[in-house]
Protein backbone atom coordinates (compact mmCIF):
# COMPACT_ATOMS: atom_id res chain seq x y z
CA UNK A 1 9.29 8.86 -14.06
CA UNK A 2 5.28 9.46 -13.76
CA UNK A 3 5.30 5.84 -15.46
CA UNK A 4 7.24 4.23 -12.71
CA UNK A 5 5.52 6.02 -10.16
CA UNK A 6 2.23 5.00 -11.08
CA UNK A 7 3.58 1.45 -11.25
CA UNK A 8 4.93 1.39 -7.91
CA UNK A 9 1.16 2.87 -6.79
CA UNK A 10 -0.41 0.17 -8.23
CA UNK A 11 1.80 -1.99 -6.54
CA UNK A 12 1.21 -0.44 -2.96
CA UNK A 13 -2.44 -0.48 -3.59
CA UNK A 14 -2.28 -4.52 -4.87
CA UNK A 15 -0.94 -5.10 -0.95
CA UNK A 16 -3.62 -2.48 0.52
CA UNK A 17 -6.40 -4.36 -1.22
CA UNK A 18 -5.66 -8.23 -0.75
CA UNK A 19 -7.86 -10.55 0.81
CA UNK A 20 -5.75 -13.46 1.76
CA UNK A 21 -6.11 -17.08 3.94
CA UNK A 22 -5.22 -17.55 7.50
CA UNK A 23 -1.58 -19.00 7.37
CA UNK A 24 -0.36 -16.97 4.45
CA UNK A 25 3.30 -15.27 4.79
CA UNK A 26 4.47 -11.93 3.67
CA UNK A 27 6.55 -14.02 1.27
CA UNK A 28 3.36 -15.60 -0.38
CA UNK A 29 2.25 -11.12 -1.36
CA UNK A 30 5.24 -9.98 -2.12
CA UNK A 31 4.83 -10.50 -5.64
CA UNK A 32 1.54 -9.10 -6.05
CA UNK A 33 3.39 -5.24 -5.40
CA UNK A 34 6.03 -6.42 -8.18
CA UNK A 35 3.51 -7.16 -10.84
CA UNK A 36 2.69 -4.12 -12.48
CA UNK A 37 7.07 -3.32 -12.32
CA UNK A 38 7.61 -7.02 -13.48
CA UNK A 39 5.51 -6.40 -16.72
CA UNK A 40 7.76 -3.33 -17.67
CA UNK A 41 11.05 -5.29 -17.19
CA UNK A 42 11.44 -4.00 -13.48
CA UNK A 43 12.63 -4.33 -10.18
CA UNK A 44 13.18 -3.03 -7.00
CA UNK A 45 16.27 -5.12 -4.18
CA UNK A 46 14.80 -4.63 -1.10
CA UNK A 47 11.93 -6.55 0.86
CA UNK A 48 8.26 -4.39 0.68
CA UNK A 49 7.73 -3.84 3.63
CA UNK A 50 8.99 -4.93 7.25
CA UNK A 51 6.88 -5.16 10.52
CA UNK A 52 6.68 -2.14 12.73
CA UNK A 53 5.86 -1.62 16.50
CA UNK A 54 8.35 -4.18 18.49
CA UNK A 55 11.00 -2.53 20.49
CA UNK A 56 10.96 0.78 18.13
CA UNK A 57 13.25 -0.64 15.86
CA UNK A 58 13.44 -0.13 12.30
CA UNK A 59 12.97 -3.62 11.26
CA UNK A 60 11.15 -5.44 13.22
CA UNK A 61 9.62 -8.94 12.87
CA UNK A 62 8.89 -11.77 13.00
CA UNK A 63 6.50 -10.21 10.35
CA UNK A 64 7.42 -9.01 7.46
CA UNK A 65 6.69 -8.81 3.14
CA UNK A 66 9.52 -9.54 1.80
CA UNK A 67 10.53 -12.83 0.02
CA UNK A 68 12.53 -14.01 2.83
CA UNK A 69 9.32 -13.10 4.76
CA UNK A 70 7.81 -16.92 5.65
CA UNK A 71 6.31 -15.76 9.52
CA UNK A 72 2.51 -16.65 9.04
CA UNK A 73 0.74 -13.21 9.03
CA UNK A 74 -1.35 -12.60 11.50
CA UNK A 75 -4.51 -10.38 13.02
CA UNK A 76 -2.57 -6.95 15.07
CA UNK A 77 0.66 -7.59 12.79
CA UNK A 78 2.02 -4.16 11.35
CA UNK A 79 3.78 -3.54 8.37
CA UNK A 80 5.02 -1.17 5.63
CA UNK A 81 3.90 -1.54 2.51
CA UNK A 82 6.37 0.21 0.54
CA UNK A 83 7.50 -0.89 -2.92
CA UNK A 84 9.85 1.36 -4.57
CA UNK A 85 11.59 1.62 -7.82
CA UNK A 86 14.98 2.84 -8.62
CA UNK A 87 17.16 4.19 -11.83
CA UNK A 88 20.31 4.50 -11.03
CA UNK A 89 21.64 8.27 -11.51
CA UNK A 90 18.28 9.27 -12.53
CA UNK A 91 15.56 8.49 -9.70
CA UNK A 92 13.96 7.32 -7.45
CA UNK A 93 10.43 5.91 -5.99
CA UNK A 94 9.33 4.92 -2.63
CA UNK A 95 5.96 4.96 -1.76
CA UNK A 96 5.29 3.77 2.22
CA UNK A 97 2.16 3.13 4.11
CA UNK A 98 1.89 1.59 7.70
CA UNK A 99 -1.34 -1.12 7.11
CA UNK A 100 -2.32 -3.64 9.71
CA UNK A 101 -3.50 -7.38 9.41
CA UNK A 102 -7.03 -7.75 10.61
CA UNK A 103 -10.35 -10.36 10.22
CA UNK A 104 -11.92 -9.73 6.29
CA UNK A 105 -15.53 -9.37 6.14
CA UNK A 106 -17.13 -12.19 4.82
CA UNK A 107 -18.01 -12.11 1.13
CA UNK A 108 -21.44 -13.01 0.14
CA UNK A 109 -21.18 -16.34 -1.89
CA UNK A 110 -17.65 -16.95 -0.37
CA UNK A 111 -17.18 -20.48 1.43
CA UNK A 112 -16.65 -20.28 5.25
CA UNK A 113 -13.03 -20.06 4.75
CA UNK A 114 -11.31 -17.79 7.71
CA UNK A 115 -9.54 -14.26 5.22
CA UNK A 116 -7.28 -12.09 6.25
CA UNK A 117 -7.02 -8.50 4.78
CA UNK A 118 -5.04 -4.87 5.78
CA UNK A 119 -6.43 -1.59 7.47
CA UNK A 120 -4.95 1.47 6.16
CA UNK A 121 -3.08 3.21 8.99
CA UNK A 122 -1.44 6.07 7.06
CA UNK A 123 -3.28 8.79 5.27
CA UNK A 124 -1.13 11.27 3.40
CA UNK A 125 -2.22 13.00 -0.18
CA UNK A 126 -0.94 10.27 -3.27
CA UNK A 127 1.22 13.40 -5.56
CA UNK A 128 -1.38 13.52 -8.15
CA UNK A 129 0.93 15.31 -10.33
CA UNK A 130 3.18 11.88 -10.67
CA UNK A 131 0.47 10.05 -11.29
CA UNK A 132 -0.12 8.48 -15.34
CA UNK A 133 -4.56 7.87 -14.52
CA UNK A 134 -4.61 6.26 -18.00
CA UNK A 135 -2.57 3.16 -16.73
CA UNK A 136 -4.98 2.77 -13.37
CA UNK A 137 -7.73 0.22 -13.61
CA UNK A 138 -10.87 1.59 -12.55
CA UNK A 139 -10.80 -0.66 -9.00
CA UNK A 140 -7.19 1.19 -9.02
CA UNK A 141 -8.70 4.21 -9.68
CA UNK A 142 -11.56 3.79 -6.92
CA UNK A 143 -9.00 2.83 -4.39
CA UNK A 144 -6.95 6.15 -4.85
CA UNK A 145 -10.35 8.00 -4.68
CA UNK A 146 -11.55 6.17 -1.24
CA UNK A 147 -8.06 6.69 0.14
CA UNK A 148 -7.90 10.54 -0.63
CA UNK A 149 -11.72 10.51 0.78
CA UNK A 150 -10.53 8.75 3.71
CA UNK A 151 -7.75 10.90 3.99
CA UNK A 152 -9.77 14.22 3.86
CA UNK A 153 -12.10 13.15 6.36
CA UNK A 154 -9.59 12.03 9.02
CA UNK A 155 -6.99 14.90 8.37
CA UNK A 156 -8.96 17.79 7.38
CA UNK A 157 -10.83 18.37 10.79
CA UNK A 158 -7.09 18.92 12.11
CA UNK A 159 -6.18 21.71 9.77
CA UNK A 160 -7.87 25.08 8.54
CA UNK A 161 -7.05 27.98 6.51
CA UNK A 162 -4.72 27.71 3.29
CA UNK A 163 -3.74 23.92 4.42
CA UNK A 164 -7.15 22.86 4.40
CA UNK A 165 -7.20 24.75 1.40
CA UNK A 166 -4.40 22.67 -0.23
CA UNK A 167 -5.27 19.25 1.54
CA UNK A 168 -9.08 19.51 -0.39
CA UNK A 169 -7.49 20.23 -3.23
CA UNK A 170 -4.85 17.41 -2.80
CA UNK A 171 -7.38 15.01 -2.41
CA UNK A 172 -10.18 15.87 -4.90
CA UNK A 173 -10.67 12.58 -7.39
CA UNK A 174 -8.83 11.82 -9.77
């Protein structure tokens, strides 16, 4: 289980950390959250994430990543990122952000091409206890680091006492 979890992570943290063209769909980075699953033989049957904040539905688009998912991303567009894996009568994984499409800062040494990239809009502790660190690349590993950082500094001023306590400890590095 701690294997396919950490999979799944790395999968959720592929989408949170893409830099990507004007004009791409959801159904052009949908694979990149499979990957790490793919390698091991694995799958999960449901799209990875849908857009959010139209008419309070559940499933909203036009936006969405998912392979069906061909609605040109673009900057303001929320989604879940949420890849998940499942063993049937054993487990199961989800792992779900809300991230939103915004301008990319220009790279140094990049040509003038126009990127697109995701903000973060969720910040809850990762269960370090399910994740396997020895399978996390050290970009992976950074990214769960600034993310529990990030998540410390935005949550913590709202909490004292014993959950302060526990959220600290929740997101110390890994």
């Amino acid at each position: 289980e701690k294997t396919c979890f950490t999979r799944v992570l790395q999968g959720m943290i592929a989408i949170s950390r893409v830099r990507f063209p004007n004009g791409v769909a959801g159904s052009d980075l949908d694979a990149l959250a499979r990957y790490p699953l793919w390698l091991a033989g694995q799958d999960y049957d449901h799209g990875t994430g849908h857009g959010v904040g139209s008419y309070l539905s559940v499933h909203e688009g036009p936006q969405g990543l998912s392979r069906r998912a061909k609605t040109p991303l673009e900057v303001g567009m929320i989604l879940s990122n949420e890849p998940g894996y499942y063993r049937e009568g054993a487990f199961g994984i989800r792992i779900e952000n809300l991230i939103v499409v915004r301008n990319a800062e220009t790279i140094s040494g990049g040509d003038a091409r126009d990127m697109l990239d995701f903000e973060t809009l969720t910040y809850v502790p990762l269960d370090r206890r399910l994740i396997d660190a020895t399978l996390l690349s050290g970009d992976e590993r950074a990214w769960i680091d600034h993310y529990h950082s990030d998540t410390l500094q935005k949550i913590g001023p709202r909490v004292d006492g014993s959950a302060l306590d526990w959220l600290k400890a929740a997101c110390a590095p890994l």
